[in-house]
Protein backbone atom coordinates (compact mmCIF):
# COMPACT_ATOMS: atom_id res chain seq x y z
CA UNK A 1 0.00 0.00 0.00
CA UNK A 2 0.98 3.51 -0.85
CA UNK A 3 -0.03 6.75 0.11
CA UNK A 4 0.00 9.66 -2.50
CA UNK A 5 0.55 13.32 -1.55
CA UNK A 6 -3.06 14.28 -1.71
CA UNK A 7 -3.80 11.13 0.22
CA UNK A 8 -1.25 12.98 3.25
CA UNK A 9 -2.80 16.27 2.16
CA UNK A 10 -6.74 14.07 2.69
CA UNK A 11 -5.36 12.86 6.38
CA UNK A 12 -5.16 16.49 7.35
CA UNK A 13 -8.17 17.24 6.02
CA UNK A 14 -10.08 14.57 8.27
CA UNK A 15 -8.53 14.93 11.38
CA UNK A 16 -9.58 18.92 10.79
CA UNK A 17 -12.80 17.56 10.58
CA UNK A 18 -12.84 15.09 13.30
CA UNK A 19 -11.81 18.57 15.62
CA UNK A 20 -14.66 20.90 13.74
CA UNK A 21 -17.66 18.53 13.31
CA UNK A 22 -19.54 16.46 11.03
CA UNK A 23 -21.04 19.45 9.08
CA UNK A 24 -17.42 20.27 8.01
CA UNK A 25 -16.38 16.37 7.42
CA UNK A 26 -19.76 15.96 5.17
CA UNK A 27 -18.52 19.18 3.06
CA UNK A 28 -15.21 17.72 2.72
CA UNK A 29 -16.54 14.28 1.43
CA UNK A 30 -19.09 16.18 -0.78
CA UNK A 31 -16.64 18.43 -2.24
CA UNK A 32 -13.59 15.87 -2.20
CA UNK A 33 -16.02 13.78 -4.74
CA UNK A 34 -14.72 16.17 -7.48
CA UNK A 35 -11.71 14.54 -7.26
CA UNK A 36 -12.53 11.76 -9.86
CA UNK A 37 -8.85 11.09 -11.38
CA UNK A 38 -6.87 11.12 -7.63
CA UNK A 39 -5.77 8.81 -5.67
CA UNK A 40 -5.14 9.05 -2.41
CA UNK A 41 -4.06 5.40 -1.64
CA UNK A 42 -2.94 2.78 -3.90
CA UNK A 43 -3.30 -0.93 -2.71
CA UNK A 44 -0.66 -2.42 -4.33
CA UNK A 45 -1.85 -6.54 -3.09
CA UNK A 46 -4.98 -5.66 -4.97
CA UNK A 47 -3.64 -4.64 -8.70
CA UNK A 48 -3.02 -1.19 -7.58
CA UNK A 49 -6.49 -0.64 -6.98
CA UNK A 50 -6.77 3.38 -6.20
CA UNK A 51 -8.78 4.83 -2.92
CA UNK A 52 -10.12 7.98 -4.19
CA UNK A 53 -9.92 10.84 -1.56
CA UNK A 54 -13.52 10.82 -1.00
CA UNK A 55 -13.99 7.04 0.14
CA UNK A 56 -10.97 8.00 2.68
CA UNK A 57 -12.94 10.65 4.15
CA UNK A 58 -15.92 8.66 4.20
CA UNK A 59 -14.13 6.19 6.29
CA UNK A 60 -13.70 9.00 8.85
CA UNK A 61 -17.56 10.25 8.60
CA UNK A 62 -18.33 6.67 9.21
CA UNK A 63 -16.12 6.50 12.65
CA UNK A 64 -17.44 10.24 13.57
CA UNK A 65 -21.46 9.35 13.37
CA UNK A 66 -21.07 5.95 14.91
CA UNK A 67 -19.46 7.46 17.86
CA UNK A 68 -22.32 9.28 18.72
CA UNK A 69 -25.43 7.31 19.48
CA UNK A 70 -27.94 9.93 18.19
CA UNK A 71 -26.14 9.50 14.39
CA UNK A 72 -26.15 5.67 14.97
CA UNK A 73 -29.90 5.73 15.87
CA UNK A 74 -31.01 7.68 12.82
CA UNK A 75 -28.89 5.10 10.30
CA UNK A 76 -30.49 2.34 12.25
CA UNK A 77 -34.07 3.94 11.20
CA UNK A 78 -33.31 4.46 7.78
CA UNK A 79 -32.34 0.24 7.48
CA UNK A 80 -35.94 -0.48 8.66
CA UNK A 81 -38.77 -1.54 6.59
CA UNK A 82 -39.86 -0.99 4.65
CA UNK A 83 -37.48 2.13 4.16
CA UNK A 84 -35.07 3.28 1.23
CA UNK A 85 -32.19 2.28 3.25
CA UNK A 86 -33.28 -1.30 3.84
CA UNK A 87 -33.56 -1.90 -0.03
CA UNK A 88 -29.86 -0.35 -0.63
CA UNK A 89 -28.57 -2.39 2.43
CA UNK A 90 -30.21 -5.45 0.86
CA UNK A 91 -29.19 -4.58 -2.40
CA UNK A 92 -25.41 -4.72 -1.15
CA UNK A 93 -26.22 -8.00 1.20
CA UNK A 94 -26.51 -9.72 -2.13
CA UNK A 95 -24.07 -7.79 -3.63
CA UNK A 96 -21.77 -9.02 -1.16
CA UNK A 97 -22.86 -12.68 -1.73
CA UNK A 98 -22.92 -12.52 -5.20
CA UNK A 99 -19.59 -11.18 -5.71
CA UNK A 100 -18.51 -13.85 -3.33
CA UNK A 101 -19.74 -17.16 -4.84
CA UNK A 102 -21.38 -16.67 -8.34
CA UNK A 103 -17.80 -16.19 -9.88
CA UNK A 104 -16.93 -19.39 -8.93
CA UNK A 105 -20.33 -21.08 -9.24
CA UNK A 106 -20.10 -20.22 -13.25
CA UNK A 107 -16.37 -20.40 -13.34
CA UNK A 108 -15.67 -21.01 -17.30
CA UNK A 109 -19.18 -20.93 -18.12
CA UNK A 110 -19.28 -17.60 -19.59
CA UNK A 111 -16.47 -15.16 -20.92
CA UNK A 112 -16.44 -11.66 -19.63
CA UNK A 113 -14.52 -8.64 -20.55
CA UNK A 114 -11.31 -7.97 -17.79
CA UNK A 115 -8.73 -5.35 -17.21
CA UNK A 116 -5.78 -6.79 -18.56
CA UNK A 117 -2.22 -5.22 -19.75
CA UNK A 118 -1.56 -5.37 -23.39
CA UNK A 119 1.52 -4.47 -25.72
CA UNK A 120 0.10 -0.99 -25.55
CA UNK A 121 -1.00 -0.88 -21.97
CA UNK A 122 -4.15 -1.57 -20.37
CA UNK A 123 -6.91 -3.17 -22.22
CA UNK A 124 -10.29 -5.25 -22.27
CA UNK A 125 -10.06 -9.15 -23.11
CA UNK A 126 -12.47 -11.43 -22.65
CA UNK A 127 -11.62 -14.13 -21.01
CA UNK A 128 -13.45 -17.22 -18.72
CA UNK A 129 -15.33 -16.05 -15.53
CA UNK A 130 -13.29 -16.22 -12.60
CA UNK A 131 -13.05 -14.25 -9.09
CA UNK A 132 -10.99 -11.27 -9.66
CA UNK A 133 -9.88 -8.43 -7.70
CA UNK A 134 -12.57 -6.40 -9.14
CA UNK A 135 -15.07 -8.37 -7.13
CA UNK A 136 -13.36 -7.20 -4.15
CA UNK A 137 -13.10 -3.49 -4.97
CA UNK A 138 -16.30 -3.16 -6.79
CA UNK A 139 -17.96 -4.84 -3.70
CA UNK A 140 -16.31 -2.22 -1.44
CA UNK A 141 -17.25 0.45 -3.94
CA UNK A 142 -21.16 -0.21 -3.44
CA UNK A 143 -20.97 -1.11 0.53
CA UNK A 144 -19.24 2.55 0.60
CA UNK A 145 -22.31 3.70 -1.24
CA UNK A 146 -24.67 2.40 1.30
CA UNK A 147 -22.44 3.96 4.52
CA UNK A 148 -22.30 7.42 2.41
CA UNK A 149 -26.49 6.95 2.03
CA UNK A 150 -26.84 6.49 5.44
CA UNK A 151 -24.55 9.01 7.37
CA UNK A 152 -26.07 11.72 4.82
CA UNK A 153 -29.91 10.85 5.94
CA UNK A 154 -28.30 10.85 9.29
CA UNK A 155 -27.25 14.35 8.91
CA UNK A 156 -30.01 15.95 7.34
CA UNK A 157 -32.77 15.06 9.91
CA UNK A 158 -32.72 18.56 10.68
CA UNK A 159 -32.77 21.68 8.90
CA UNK A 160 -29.17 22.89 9.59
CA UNK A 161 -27.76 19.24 7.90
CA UNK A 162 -30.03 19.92 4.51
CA UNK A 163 -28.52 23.23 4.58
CA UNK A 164 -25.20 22.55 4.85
CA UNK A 165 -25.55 19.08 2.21
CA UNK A 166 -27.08 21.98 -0.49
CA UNK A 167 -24.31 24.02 0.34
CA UNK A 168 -21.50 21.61 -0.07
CA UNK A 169 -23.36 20.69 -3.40
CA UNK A 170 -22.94 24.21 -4.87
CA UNK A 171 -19.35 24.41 -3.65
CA UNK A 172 -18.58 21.24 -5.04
CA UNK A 173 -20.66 22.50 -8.37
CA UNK A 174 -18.10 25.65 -8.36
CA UNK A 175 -15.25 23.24 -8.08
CA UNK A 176 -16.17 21.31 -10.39
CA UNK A 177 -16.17 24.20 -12.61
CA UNK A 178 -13.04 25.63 -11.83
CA UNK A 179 -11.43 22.72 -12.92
CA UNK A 180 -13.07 22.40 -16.20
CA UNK A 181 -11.34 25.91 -16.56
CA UNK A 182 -8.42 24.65 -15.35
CA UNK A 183 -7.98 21.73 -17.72
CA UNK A 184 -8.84 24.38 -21.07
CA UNK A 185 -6.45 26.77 -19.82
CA UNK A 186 -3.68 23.88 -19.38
CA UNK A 187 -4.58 22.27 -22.62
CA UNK A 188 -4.38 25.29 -24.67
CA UNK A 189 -1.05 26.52 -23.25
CA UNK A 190 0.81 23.23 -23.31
CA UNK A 191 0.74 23.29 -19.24
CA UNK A 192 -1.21 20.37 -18.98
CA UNK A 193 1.54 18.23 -16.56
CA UNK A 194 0.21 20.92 -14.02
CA UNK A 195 -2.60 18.93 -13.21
CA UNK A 196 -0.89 15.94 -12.69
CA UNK A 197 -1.34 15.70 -9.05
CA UNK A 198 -4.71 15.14 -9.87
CA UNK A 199 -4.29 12.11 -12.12
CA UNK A 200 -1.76 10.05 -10.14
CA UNK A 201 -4.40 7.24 -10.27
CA UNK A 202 -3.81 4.53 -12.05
CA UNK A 203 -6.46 4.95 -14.27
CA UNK A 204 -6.87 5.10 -17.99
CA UNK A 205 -6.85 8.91 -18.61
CA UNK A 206 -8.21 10.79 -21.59
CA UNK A 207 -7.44 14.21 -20.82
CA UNK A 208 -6.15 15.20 -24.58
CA UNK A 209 -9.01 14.21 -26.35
CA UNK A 210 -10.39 16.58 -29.19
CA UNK A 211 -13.62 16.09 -31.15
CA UNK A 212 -13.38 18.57 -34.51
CA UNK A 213 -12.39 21.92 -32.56
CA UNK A 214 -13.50 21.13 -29.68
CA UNK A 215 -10.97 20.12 -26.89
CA UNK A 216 -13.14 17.17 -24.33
CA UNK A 217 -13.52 18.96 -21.32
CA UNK A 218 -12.38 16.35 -18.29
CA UNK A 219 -11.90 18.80 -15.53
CA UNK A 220 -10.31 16.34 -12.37
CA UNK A 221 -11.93 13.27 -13.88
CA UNK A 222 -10.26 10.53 -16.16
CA UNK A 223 -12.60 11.04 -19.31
CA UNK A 224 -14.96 13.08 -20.56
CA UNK A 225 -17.93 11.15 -19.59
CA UNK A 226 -17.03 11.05 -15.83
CA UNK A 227 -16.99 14.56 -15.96
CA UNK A 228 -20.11 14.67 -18.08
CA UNK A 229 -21.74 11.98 -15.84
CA UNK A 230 -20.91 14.61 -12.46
CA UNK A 231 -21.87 18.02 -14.20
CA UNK A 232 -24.89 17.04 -15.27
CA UNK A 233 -26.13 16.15 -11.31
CA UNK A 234 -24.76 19.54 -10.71
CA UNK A 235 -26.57 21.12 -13.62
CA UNK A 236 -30.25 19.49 -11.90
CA UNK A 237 -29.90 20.41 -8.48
CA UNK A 238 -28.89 24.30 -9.37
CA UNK A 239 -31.41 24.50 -11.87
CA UNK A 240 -34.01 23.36 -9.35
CA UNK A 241 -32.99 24.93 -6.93
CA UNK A 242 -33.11 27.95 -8.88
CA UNK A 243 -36.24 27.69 -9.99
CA UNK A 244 -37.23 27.49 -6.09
CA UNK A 245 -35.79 30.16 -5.74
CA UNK A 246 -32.78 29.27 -3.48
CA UNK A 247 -29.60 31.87 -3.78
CA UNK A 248 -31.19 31.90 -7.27
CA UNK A 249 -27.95 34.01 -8.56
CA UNK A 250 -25.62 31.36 -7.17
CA UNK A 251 -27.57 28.58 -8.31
CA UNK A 252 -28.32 30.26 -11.73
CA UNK A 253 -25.24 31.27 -12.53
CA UNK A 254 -23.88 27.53 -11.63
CA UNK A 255 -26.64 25.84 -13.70
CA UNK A 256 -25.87 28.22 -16.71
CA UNK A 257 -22.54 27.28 -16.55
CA UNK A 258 -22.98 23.83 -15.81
CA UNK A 259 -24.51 23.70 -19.18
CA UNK A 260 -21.87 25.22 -21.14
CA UNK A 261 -19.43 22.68 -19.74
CA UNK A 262 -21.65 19.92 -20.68
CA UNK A 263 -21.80 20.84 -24.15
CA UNK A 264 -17.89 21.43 -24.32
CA UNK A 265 -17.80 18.37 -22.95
CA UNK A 266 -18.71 16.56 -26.33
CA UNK A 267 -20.07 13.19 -24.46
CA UNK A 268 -23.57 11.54 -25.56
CA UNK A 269 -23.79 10.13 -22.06
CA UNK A 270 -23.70 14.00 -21.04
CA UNK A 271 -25.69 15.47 -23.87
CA UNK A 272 -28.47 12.34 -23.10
CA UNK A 273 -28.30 12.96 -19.52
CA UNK A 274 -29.50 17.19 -20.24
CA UNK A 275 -31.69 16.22 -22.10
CA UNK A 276 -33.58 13.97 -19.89
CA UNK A 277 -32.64 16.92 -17.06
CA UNK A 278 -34.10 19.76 -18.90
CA UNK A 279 -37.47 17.45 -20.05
CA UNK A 280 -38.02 16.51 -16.73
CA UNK A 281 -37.35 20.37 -15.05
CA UNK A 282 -39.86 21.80 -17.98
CA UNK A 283 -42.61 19.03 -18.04
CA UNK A 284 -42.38 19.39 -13.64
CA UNK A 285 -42.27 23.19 -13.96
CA UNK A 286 -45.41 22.96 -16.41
CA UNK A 287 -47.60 20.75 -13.98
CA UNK A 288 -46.53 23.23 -11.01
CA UNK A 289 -47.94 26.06 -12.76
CA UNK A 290 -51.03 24.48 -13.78
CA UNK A 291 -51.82 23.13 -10.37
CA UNK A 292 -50.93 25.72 -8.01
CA UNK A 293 -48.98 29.03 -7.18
CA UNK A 294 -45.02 29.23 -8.47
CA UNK A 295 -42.10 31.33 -8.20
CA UNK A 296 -41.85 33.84 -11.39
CA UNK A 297 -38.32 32.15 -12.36
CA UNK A 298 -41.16 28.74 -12.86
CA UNK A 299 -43.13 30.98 -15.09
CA UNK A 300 -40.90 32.26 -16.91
CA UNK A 301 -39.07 28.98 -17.62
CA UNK A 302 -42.25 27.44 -18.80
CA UNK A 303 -42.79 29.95 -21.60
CA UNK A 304 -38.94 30.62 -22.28
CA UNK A 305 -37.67 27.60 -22.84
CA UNK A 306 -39.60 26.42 -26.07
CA UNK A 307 -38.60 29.88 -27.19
CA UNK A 308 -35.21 29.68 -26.66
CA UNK A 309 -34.62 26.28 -28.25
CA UNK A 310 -36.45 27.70 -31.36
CA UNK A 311 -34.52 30.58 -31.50
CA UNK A 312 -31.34 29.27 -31.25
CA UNK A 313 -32.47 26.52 -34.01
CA UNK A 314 -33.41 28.71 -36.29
CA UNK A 315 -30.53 31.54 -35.57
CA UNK A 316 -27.72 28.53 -36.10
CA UNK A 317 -29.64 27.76 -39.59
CA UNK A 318 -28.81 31.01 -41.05
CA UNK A 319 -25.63 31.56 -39.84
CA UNK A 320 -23.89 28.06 -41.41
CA UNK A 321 -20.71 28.52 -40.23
CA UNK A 322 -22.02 28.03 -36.56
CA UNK A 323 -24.85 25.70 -38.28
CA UNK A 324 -21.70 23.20 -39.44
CA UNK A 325 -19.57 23.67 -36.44
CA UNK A 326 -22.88 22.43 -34.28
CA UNK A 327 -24.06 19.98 -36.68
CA UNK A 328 -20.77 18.21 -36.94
CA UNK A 329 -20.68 17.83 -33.40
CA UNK A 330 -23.62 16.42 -32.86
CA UNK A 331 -22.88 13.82 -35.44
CA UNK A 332 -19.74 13.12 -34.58
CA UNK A 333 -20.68 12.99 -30.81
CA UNK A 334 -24.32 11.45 -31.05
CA UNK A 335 -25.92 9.67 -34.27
CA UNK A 336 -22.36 9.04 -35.67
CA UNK A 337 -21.35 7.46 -32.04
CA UNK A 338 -21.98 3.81 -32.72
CA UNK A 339 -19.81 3.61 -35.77
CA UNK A 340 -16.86 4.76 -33.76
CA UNK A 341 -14.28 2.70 -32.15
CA UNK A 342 -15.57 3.78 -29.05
CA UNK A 343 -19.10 3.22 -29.68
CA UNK A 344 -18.09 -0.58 -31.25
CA UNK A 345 -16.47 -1.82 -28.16
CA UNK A 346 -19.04 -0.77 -25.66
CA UNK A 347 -21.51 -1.80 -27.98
CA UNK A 348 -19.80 -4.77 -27.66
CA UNK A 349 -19.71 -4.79 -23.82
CA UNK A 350 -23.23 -4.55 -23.69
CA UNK A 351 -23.76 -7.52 -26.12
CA UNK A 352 -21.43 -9.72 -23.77
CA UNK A 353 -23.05 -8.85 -20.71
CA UNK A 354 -26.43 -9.87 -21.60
CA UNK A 355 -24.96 -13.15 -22.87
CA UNK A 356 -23.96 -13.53 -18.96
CA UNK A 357 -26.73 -12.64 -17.92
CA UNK A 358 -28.26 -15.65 -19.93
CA UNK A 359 -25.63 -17.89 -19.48
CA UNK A 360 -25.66 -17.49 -15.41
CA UNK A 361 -28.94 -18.14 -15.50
CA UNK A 362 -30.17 -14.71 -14.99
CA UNK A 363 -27.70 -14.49 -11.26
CA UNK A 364 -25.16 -12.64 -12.81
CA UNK A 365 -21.52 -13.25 -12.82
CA UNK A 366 -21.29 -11.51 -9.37
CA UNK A 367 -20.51 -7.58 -8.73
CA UNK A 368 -17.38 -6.49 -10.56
CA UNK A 369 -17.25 -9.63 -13.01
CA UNK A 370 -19.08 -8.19 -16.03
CA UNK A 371 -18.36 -4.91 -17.80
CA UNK A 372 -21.24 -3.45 -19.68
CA UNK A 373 -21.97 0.84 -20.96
CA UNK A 374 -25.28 0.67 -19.78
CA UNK A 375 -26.31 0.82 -16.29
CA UNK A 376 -29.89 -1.33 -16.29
CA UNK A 377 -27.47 -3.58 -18.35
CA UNK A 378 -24.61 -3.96 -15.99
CA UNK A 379 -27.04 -4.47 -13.30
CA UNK A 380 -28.51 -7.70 -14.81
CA UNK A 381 -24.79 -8.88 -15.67
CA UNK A 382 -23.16 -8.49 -12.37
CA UNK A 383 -26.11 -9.16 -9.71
CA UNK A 384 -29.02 -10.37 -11.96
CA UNK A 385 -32.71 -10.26 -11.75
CA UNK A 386 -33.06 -11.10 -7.83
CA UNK A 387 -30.49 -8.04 -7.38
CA UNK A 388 -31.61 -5.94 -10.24
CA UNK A 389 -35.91 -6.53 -8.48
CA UNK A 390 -34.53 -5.01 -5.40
CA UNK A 391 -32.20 -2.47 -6.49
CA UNK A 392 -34.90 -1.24 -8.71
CA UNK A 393 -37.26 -1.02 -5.53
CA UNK A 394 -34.93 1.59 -3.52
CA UNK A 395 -34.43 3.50 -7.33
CA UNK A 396 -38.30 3.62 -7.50
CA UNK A 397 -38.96 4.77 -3.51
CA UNK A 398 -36.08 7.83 -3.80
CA UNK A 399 -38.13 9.20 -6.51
CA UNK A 400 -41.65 8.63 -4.36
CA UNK A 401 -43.09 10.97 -2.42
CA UNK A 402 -42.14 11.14 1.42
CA UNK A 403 -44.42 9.63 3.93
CA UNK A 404 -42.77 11.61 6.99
CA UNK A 405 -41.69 14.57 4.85
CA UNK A 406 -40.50 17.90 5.90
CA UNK A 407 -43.16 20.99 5.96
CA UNK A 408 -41.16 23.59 5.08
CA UNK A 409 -40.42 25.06 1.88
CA UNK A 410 -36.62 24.88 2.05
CA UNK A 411 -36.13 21.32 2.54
CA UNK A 412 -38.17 20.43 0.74
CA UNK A 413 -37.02 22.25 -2.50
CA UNK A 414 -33.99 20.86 -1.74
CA UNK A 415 -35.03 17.36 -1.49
CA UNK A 416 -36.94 17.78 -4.87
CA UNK A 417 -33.78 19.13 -6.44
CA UNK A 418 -31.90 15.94 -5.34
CA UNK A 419 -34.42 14.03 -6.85
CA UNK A 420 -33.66 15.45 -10.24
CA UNK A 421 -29.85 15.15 -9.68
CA UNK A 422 -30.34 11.68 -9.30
CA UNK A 423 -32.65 11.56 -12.28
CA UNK A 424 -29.93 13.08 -14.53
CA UNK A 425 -27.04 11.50 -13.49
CA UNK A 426 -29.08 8.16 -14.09
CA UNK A 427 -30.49 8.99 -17.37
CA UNK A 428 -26.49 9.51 -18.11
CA UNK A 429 -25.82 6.28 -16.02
CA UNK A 430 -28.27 4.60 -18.65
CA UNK A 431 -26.41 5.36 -21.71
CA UNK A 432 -22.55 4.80 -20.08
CA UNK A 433 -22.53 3.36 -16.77
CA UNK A 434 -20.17 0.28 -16.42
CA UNK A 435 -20.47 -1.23 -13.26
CA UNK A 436 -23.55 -1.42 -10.44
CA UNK A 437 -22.11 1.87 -8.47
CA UNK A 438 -23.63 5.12 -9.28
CA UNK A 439 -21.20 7.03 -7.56
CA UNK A 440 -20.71 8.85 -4.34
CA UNK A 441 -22.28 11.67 -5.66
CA UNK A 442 -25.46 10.38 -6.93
CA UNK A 443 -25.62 8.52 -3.36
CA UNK A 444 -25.67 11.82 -1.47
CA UNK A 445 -28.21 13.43 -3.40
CA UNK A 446 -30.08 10.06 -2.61
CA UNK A 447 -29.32 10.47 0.77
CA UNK A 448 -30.77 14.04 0.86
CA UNK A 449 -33.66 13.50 -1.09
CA UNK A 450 -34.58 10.20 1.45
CA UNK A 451 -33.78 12.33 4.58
CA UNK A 452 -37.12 12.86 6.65
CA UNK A 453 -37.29 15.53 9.37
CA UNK A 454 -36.11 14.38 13.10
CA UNK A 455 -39.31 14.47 14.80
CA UNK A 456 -40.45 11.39 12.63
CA UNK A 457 -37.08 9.26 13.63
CA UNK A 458 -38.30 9.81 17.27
CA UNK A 459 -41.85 8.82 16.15
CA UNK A 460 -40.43 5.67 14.92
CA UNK A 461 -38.21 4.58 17.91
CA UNK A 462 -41.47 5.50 19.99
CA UNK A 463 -43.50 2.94 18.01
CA UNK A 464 -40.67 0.59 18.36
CA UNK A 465 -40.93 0.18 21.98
CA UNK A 466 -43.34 -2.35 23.62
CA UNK A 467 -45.90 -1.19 25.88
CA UNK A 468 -46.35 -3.29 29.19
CA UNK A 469 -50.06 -4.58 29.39
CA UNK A 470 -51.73 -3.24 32.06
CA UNK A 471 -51.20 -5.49 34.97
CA UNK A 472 -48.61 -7.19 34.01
CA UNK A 473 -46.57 -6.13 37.11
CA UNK A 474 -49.07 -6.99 39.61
């Protein structure tokens, strides 16, 4: 095991927190998330598997909460039925198992795509089913998901925790942004080694690409569709917000530019993700204004938005040199995607993990065995339909309405703005996901948008306690 610079430089940062609180360890984890192409550890026994800097401040928001008994009781809640904990815990309970024994049930009966090094580095073979490190690290991967879901509905059963959760969101937003900046500004003037304490994992890193003129925006991720896949969860939960009506020039300005980066960004996952973001925000924003009072920024998004997209149809039809430059991109980027070299192989990925899918009998080959670019996909390959039926159920309930919800408006336009940053990021998910684990990210907007207020975790550990019959001491 070895630990990086910005691993040392992570260390500080949690024993800070460990002095301040958990508000300033949740921001920290939040905003360390960013961090998409660092490592801060690198397990050498385990095929130099990398531990980002956010799963190592995790680790420490795990040991803060469960030191306190009032953080431990509110995790305990959220595991109970028929709660959205309890299907994410049982989710990674067969996770676990699957990862465990279905390699080697249906060793050799299936070939799967693995990590391998080639004459020109690291590549994809396929090769027999077999346990693997990745079930080991993809297993810890989602089990960190769950502890991250938990600890942030832990935290936000009160109004202070949503607060600070939507605040660390926008800074990590802004960060996220700066570093998009960052890597154009590096690119451009040949300074691009700058960065490299950022991408010291041991990753695959695309951080040159260029589509036509454009330069792939990456930011502090590996590829362009990382990035894509984590500014378009940003791009949701400022645009809601801002239509709420919360520090609508911060969030505004962070959406707006959100955007921008996503389009520089050249990735369909990206481009399918904003689309599904935007359709969702308008078609929302449409029913709210039909069925009761809204905020003027609603209003005016209703009626702006078809406008807008018209306008800026028709204004890039008559001016064809912007016309071409858009049109190529979108070809090159979208409908001309399959026929790339890129689009063959993960076509390809997807082909091969439906045939394990079949070929395990619809089990899976366990969690990190099968590769696929499709989340729904990768789901049935590496857990199967027992895993995908109850995965799907705590997908299904984050989106639902909250029985014990909050009545004020703050939370709870910030709970409905982590429901569409989960919506985007797994529309995005949908067209490029690889493995089972959405991300830390997406499981912190999860967390925010499952958090119900304190008063009903106190209401539940009230009904859990047994009333003596009357009598019963005589």
């Amino acid at each position: 095991m070895h630990i990086e610079t910005i691993g040392l430089a992570t260390l500080a940062v949690c024993l800070i927190g460990w002095c301040v609180g958990t508000g300033f360890l949740i921001g920290a984890l939040f905003v360390s998330t960013v961090l998409g192409a660092a490592a801060a550890v690198t397990v050498t026994s385990l095929g130099s598997a990398n531990i980002q800097p956010a799963y190592l401040i995790l680790g420490f928001v795990v040991l803060y909460a469960f030191a306190r008994p009032s953080a431990r009781m509110a995790a305990g809640i959220s595991l109970t039925f028929p709660r959205e904990g309890f299907w994410l815990a049982a989710t990674a309970l067969y996770a676990i198992v699957a990862a465990a024994f279905l390699p080697r049930i249906f060793a050799g009966s299936t070939y799967v795509y693995t990590i391998a090094r080639t004459e020109v580095g690291l590549g994809l073979l396929l090769s027999p089913l077999a346990p693997s490190t990745g079930n080991v690290t993809q297993t810890v991967y989602f089990v960190g998901d769950l502890l991250c879901f938990l600890m942030v509905v832990a935290f936000c059963r009160e109004p202070a925790g949503v607060k600070a959760i939507v605040i660390a969101g926008l800074t990590a937003a802004a960060v996220n942004l700066f570093f998009a900046a960052l890597d154009l500004i590096t690119f451009w003037t040949g300074t691009a080694a700058l960065l490299g304490f950022l991408r010291n994992a041991t990753y695959r890193m695309l951080d040159d690409s260029v589509v036509g003129n454009f330069k792939r925006i990456v930011g502090s991720f590996p590829e362009a569709s990382t990035f894509a896949y984590y500014t378009v969860g940003s791009f949701a939960f400022c645009a809601k917000l801002w239509l709420a009506r919360v520090w609508p020039r911060l969030t505004g300005s962070l959406a707006l530019l959100s955007v921008v980066a996503l389009v520089f960004s050249t990735s369909s996952s990206g481009y399918a993700g904003l689309a599904a973001s935007v359709a969702l925000l308008f078609f929302s924003t449409l029913i709210e204004v039909a069925t009761r009072p809204v905020t003027r920024a609603a209003s005016a998004f209703v009626l702006l938005v078809p406008l807008l997209v018209a306008t800026g149809l028709v204004g890039l039809r008559l001016y064809e040199p912007a016309w071409h430059a858009a049109s190529g991109l979108v070809e090159e980027t979208v409908f001309d995607k399959l026929g790339t070299e890129s689009g063959v192989e993960r076509s390809r990925w997807n082909r091969q993990a439906l045939t394990n899918f079949v070929e395990t009998d619809g089990l899976g080959g366990g969690v990190g065995s099968v590769r696929a670019s499709s989340f729904p996909i990768a789901v049935l390959g590496n857990i199967g339909v027992i895993g995908a039926a109850v995965y799907s159920v705590f997908l299904i309930q984050i989106f639902g309405r909250r029985r014990r919800g909050w009545n004020d408006a703050f939370p709870q336009a910030c709970q409905s703005a982590a429901r569409h940053a989960c919506f985007a990021q797994l529309a995005a998910a949908s067209v490029a996901g690889s493995f089972i684990d959405l991300g830390l990210p997406f499981f912190i907007f999860a967390g925010l948008a499952a958090a119900s207020p304190e008063s009903s975790f106190i209401s539940v550990a009230e009904e859990s306690v047994i009333e003596p019959r009357a009598g019963a001491a005589a």
